[in-house]
N, C-alpha and C. Protein backbone atom coordinates (compact mmCIF):
# COMPACT_ATOMS: atom_id res chain seq x y z
N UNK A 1 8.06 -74.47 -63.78
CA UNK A 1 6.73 -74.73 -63.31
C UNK A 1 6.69 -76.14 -62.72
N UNK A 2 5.76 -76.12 -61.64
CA UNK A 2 6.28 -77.64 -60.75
C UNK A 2 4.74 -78.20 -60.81
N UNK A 3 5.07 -79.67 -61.08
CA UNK A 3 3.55 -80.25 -61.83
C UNK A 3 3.48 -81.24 -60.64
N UNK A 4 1.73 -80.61 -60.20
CA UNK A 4 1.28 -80.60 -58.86
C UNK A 4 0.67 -82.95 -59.03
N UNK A 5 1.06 -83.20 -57.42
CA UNK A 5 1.24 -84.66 -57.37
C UNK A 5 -0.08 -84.65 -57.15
N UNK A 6 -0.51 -85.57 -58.14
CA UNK A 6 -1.96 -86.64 -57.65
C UNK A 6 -1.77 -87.63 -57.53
N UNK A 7 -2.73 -88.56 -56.73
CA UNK A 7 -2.97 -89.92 -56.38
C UNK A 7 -4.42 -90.17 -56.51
N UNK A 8 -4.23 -91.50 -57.63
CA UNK A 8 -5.11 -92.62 -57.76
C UNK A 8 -5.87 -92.97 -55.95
N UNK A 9 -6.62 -93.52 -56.29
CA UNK A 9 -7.54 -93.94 -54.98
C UNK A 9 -6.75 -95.16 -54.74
N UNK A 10 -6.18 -96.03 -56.15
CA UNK A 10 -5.59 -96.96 -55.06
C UNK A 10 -4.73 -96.54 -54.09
N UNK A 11 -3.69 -95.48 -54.95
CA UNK A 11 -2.20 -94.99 -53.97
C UNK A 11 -2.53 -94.67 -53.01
N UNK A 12 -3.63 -93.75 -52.80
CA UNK A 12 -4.05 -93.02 -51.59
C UNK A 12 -4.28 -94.46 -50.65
N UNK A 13 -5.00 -94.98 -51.05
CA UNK A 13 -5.33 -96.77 -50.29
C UNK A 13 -4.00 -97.80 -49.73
N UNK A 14 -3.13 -97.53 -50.99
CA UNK A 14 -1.59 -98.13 -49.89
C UNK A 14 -0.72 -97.16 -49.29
N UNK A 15 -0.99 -95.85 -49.70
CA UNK A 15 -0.71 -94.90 -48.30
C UNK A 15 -1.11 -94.60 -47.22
N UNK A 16 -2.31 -95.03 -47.15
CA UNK A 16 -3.03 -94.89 -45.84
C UNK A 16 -3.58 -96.13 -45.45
N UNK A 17 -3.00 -97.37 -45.83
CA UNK A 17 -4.17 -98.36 -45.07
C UNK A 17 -5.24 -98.44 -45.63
N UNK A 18 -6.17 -97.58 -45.86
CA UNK A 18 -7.48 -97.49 -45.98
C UNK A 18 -7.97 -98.36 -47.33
N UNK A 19 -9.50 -99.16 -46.99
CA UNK A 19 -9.82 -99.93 -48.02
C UNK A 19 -10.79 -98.50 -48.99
N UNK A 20 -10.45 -98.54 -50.47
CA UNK A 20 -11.50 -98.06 -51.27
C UNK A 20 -12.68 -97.62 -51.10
N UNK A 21 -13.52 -98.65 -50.44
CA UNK A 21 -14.74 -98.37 -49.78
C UNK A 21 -14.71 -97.62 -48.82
N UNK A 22 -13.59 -97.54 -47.87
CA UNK A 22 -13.67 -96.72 -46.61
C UNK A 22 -13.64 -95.41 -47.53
N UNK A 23 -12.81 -94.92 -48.43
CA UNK A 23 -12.30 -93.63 -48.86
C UNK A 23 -13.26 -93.34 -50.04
N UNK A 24 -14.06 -93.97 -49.99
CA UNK A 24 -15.36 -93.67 -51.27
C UNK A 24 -16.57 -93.14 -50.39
N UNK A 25 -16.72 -93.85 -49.32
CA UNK A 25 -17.33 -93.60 -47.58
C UNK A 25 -17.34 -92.14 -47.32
N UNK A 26 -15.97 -91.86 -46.77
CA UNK A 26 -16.00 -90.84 -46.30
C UNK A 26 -15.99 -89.51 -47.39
N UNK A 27 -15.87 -89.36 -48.48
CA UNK A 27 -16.81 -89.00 -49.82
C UNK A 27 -17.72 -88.66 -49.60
N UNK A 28 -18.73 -89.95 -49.48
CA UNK A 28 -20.11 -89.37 -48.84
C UNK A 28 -20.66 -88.49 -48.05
N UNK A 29 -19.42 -89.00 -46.49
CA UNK A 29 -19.97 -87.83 -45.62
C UNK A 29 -19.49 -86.49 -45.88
N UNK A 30 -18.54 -86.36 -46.78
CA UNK A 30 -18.20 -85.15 -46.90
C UNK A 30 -16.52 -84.87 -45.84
N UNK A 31 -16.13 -85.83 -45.66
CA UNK A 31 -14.85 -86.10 -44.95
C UNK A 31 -13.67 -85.52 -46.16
N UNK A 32 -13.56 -86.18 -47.64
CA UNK A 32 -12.23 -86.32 -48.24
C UNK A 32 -13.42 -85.95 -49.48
N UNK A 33 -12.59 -84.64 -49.76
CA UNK A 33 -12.98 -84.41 -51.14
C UNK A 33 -11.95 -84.55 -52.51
N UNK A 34 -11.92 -85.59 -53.73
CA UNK A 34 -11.06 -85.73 -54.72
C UNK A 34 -10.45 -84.41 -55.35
N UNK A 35 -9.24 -84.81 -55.47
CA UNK A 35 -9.11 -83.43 -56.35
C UNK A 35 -9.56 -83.24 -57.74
N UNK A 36 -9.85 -84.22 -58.34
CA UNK A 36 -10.71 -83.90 -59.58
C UNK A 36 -11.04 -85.42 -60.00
N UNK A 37 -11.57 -85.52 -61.33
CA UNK A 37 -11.84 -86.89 -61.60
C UNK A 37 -11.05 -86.64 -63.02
N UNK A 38 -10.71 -87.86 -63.91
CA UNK A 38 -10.24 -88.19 -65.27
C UNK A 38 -10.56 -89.36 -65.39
N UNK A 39 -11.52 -89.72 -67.03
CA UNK A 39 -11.79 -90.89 -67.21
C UNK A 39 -12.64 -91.63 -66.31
N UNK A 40 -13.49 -90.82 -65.46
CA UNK A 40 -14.28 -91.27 -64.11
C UNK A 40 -13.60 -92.25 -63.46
N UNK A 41 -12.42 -91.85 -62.54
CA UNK A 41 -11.29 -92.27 -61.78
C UNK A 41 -10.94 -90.70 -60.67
N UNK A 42 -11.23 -90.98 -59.87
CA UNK A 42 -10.98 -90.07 -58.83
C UNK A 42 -9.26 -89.82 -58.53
N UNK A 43 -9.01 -88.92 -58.29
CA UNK A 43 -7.42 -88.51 -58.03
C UNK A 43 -7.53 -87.33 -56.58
N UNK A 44 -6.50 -87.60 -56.13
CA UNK A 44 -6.54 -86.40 -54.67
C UNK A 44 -5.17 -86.11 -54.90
N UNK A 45 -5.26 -84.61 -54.10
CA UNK A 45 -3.84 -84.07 -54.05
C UNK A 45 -2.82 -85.32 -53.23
N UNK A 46 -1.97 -84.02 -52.64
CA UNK A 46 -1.05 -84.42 -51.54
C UNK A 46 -1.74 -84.69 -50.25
N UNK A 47 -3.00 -83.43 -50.52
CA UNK A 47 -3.30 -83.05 -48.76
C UNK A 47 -4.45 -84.12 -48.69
N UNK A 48 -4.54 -85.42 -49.44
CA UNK A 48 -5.77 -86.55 -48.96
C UNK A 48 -4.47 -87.43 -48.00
N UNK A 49 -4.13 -87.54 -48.03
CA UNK A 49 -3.26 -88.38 -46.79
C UNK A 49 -3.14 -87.86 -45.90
N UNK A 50 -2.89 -86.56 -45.36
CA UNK A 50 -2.69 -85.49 -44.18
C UNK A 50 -4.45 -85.38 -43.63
N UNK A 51 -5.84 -85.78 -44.72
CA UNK A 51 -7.04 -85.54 -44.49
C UNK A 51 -7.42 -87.21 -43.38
N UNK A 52 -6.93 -88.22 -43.98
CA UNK A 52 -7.19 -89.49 -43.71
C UNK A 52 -5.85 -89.54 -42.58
N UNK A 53 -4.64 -89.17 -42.20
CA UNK A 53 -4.04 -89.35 -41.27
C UNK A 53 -4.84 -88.76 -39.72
N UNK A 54 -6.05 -86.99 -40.17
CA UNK A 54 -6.30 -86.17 -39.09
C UNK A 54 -7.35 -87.18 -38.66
N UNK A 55 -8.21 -87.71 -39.65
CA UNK A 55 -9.79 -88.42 -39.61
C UNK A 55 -9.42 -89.29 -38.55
N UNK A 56 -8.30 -90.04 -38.47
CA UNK A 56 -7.81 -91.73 -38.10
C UNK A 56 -7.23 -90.97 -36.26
N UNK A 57 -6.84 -89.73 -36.73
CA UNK A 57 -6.38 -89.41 -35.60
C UNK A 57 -7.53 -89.06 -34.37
N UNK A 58 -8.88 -88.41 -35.14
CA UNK A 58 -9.97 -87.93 -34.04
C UNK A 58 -10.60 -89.46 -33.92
N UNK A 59 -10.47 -90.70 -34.63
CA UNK A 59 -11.59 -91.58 -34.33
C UNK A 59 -10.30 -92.43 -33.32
N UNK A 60 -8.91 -91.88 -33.41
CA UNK A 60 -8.30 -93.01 -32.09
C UNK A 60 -8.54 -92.52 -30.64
N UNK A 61 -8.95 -90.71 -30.60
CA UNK A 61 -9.51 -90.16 -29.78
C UNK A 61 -10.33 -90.17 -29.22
N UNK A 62 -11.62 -91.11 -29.82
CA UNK A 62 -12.90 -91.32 -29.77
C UNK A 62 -14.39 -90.62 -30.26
N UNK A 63 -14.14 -89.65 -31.78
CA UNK A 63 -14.80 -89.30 -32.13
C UNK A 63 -15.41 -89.95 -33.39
N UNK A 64 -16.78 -89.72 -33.53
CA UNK A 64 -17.15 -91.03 -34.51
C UNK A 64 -17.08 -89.90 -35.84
N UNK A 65 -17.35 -90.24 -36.95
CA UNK A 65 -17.48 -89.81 -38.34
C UNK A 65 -18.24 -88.94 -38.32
N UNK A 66 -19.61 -88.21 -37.39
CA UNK A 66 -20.37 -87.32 -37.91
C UNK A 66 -19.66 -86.40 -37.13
N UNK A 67 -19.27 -86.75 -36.04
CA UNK A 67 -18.46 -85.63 -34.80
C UNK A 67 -17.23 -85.18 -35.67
N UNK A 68 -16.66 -86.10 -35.98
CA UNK A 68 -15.32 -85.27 -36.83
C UNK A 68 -15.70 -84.46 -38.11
N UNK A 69 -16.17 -85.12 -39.05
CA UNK A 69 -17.31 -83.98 -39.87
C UNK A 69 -17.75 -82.68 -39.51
N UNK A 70 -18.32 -82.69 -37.91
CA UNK A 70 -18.86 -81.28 -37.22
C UNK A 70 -17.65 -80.51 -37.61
N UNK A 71 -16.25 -81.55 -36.96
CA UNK A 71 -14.86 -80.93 -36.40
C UNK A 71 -14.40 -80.22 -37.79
N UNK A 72 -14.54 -81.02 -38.42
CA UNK A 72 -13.71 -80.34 -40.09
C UNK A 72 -14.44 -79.22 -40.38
N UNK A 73 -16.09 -79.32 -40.78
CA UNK A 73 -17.11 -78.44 -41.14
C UNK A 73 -16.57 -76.71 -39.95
N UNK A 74 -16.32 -77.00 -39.07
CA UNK A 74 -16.19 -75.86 -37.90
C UNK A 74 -14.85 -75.05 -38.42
N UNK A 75 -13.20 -75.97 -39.01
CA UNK A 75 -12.57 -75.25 -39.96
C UNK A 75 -11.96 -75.18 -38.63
N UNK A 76 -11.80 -74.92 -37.13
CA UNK A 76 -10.97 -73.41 -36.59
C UNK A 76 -10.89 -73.72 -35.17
N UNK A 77 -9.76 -74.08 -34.46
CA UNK A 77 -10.02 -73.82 -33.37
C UNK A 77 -10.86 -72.57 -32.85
N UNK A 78 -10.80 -71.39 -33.22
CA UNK A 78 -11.04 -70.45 -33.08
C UNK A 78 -12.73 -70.21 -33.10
N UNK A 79 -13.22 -71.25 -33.97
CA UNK A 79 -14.49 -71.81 -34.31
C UNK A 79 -15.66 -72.25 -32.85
N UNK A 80 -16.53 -71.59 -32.15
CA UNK A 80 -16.60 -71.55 -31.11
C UNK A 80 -17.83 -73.20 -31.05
N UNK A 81 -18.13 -73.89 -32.10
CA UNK A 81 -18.63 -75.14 -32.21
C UNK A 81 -17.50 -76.18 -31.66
N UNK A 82 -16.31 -75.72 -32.38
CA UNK A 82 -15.30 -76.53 -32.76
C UNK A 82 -15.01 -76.50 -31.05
N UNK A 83 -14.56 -75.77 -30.70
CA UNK A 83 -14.11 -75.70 -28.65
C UNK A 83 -15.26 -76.68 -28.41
N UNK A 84 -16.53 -76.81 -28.28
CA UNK A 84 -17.23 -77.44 -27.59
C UNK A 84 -17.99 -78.67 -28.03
N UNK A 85 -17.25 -78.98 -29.44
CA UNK A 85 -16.93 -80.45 -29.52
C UNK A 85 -15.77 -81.33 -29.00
N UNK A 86 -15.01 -80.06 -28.55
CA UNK A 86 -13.78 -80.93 -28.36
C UNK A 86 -14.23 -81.27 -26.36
N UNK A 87 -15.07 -79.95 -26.15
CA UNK A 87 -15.38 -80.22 -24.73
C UNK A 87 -15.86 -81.40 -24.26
N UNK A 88 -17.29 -81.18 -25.20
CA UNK A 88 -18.02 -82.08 -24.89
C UNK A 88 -17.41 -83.93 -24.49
N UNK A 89 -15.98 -84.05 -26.27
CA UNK A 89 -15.44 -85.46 -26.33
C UNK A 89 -14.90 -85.49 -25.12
N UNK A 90 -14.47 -84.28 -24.34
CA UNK A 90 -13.48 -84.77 -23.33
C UNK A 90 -14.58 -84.97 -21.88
N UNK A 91 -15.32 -84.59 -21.85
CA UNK A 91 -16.34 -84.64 -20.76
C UNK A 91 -16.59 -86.15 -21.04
N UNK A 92 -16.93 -86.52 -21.87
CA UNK A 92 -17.60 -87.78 -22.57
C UNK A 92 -16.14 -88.89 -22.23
N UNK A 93 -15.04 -88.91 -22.43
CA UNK A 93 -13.83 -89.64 -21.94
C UNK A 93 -13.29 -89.84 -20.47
N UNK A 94 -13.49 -88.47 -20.05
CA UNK A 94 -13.21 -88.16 -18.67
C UNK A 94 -14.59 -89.38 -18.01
N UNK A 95 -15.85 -89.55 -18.30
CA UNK A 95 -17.01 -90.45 -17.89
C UNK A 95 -16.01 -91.64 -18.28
N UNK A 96 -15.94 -92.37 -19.38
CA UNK A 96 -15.06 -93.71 -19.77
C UNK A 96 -13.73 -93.99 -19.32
N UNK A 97 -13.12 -92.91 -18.53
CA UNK A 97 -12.29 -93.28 -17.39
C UNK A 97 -12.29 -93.92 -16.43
N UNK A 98 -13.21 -92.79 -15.95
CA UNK A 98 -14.02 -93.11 -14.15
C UNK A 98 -14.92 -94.56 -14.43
N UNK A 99 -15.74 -94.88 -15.43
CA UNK A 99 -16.19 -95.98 -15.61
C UNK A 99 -15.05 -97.42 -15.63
N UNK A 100 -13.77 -97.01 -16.55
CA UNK A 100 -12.91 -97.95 -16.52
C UNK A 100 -12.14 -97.99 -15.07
N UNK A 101 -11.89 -97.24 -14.14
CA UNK A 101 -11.09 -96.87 -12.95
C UNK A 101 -12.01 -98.03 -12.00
N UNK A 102 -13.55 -97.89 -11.79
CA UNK A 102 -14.09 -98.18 -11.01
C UNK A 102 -14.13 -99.89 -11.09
N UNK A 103 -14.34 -100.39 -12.61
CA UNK A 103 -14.51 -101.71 -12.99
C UNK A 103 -13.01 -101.96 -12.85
N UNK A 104 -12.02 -101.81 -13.12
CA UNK A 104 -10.91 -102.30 -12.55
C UNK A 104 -10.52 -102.48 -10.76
N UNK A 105 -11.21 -101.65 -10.32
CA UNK A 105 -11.09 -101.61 -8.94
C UNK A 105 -11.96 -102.94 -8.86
N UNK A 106 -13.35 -103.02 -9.30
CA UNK A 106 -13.89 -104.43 -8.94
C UNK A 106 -13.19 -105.35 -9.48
N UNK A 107 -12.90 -105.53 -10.22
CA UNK A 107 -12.05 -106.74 -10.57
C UNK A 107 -10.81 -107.34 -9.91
N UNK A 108 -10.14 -106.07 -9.65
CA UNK A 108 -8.70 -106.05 -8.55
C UNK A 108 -9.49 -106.79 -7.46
N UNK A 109 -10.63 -105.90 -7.16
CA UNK A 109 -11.08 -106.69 -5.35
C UNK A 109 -11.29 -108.35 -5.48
N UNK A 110 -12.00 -108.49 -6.42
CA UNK A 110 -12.62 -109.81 -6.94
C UNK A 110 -11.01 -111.30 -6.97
N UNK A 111 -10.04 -110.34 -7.69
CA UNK A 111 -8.91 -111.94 -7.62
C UNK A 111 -8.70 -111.32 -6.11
N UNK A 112 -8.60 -110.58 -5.35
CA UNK A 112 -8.22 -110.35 -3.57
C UNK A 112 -9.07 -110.83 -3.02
N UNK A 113 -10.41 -111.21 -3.04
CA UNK A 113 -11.58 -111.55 -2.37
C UNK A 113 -10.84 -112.76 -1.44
N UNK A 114 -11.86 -112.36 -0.42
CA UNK A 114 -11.37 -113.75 0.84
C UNK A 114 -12.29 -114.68 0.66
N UNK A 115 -13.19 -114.52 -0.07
CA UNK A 115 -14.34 -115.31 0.09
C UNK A 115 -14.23 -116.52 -1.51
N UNK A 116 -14.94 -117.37 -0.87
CA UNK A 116 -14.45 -118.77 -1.88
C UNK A 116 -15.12 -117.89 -2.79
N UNK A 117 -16.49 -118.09 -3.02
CA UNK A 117 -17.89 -117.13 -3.89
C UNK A 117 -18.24 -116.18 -3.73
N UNK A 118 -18.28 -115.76 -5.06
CA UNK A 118 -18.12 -113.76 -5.01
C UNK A 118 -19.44 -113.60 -4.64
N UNK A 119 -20.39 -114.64 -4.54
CA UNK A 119 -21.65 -114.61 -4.02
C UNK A 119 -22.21 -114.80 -2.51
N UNK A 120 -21.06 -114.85 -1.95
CA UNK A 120 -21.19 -114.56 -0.57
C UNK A 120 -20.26 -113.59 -0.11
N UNK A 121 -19.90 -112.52 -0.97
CA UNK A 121 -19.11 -111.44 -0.73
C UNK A 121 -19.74 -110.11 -0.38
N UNK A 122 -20.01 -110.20 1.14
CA UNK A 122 -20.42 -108.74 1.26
C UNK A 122 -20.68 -107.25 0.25
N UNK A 123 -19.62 -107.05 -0.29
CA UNK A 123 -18.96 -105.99 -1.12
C UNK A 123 -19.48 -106.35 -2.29
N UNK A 124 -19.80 -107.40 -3.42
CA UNK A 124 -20.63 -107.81 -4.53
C UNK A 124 -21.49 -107.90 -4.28
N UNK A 125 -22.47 -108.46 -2.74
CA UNK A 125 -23.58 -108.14 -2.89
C UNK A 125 -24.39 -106.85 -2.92
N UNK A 126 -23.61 -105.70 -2.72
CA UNK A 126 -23.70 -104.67 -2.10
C UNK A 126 -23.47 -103.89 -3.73
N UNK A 127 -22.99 -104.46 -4.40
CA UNK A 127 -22.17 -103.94 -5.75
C UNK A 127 -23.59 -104.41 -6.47
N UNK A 128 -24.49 -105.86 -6.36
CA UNK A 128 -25.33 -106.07 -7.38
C UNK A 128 -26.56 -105.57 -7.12
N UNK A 129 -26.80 -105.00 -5.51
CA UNK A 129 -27.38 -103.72 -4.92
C UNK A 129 -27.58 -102.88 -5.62
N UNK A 130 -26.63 -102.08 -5.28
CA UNK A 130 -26.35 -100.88 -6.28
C UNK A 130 -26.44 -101.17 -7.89
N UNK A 131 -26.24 -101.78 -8.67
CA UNK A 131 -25.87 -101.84 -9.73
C UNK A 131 -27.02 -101.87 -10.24
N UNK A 132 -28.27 -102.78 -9.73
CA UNK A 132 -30.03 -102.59 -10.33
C UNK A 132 -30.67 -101.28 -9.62
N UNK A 133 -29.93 -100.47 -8.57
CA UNK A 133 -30.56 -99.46 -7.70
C UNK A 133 -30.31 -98.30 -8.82
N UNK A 134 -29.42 -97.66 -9.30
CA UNK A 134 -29.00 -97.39 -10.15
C UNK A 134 -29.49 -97.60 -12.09
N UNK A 135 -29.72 -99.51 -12.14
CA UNK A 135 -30.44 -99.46 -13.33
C UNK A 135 -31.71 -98.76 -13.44
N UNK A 136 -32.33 -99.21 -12.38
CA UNK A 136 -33.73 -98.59 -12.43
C UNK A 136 -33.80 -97.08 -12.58
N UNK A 137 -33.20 -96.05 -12.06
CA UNK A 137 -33.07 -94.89 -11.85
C UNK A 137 -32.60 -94.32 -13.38
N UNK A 138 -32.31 -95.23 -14.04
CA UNK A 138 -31.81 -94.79 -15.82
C UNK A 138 -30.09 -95.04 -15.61
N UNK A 139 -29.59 -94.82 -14.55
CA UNK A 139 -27.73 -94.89 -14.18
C UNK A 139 -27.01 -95.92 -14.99
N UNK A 140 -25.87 -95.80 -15.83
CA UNK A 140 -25.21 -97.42 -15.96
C UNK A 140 -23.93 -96.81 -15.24
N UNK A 141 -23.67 -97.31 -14.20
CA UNK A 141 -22.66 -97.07 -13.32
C UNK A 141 -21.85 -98.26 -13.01
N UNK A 142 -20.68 -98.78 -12.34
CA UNK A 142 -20.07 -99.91 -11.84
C UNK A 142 -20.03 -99.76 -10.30
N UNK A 143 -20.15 -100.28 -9.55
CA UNK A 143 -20.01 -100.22 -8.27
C UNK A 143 -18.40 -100.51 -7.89
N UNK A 144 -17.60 -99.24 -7.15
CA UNK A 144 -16.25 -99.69 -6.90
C UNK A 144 -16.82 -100.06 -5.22
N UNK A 145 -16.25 -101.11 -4.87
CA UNK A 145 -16.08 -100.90 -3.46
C UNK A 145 -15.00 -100.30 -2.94
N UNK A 146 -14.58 -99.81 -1.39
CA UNK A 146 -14.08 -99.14 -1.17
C UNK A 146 -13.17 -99.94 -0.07
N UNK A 147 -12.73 -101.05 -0.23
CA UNK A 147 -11.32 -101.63 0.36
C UNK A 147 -10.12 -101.66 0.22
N UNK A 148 -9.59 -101.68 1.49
CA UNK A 148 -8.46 -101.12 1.23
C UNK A 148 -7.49 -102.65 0.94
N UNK A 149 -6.44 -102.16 1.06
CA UNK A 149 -5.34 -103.64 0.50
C UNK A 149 -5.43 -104.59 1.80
N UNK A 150 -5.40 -104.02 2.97
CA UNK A 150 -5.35 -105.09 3.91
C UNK A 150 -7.00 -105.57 4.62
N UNK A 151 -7.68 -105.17 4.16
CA UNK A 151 -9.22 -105.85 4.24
C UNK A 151 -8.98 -106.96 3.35
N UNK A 152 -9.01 -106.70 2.35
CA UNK A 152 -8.52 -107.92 0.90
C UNK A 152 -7.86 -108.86 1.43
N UNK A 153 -6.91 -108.75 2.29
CA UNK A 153 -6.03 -109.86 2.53
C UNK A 153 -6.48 -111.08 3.91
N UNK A 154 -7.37 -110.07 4.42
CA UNK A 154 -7.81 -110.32 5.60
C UNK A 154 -8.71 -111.85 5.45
């Protein structure tokens, strides 16, 4: 008969990084459930490190604690919530791309700029244009301009 491994909250804590509080935390939300208590001391199987490795894995993805909660609660790819949380995160990333793509493009233009002051730069003024044309309308957008390498140099 093979006598099943538990871990103390500390072990689980220098196996995973994680501070106490984080893993008492996610408790709460219903993330990591103990495998039993003794002496009111919490103990988890094997499978709380494989629970706190998946958690660490959806929040480097960009899902916050109630979204991964949905994700666990859903159980299933197969789970037709579960598909359209994962949609939704990627719709939601695919936006924080194009947002990061565009602000790098301004910035690239900005050290290329010909102009002493980005305040007499056609293309920034045109960018801080847009950028309140847009606030007002509810938009948080970046303005890329659309130059090419040898305008920049020009």
């Amino acid at each position: 008969m093979s006598k099943q491994v538990v871990l103390g909250i500390g072990e689980l804590c220098r196996r995973t990084g994680m501070a106490a509080s984080a893993l008492r935390y996610y408790e709460r939300l219903g993330l990591l459930l103990p495998a039993g208590r003794s002496n009111a001391r919490r103990y988890y199987g094997p499978e709380g490190t494989q629970r706190i490795a998946l958690i660490r894995l959806f929040q480097d993805a960009g899902f916050t604690l109630p979204e991964i909660r949905a994700l666990i609660a859903a159980g299933s790819r197969q789970h037709r919530s579960w598909r359209q949380l994962l949609a939704a995160k990627l719709r939601e990333l695919e936006t924080s791309i194009a947002h990061a793509a565009r602000a790098k493009a301004l910035i690239e233009h900005a050290l290329g700029c010909r102009y002493r002051e980005l305040s007499m730069c056609p293309k920034f003024l045109a960018a801080l244009d847009d950028r309140f044309a847009n606030t007002a309308r509810g938009a948080m957008r970046v303005y890329v301009p659309t130059v090419s390498k040898a305008r920049l140099e020009r």
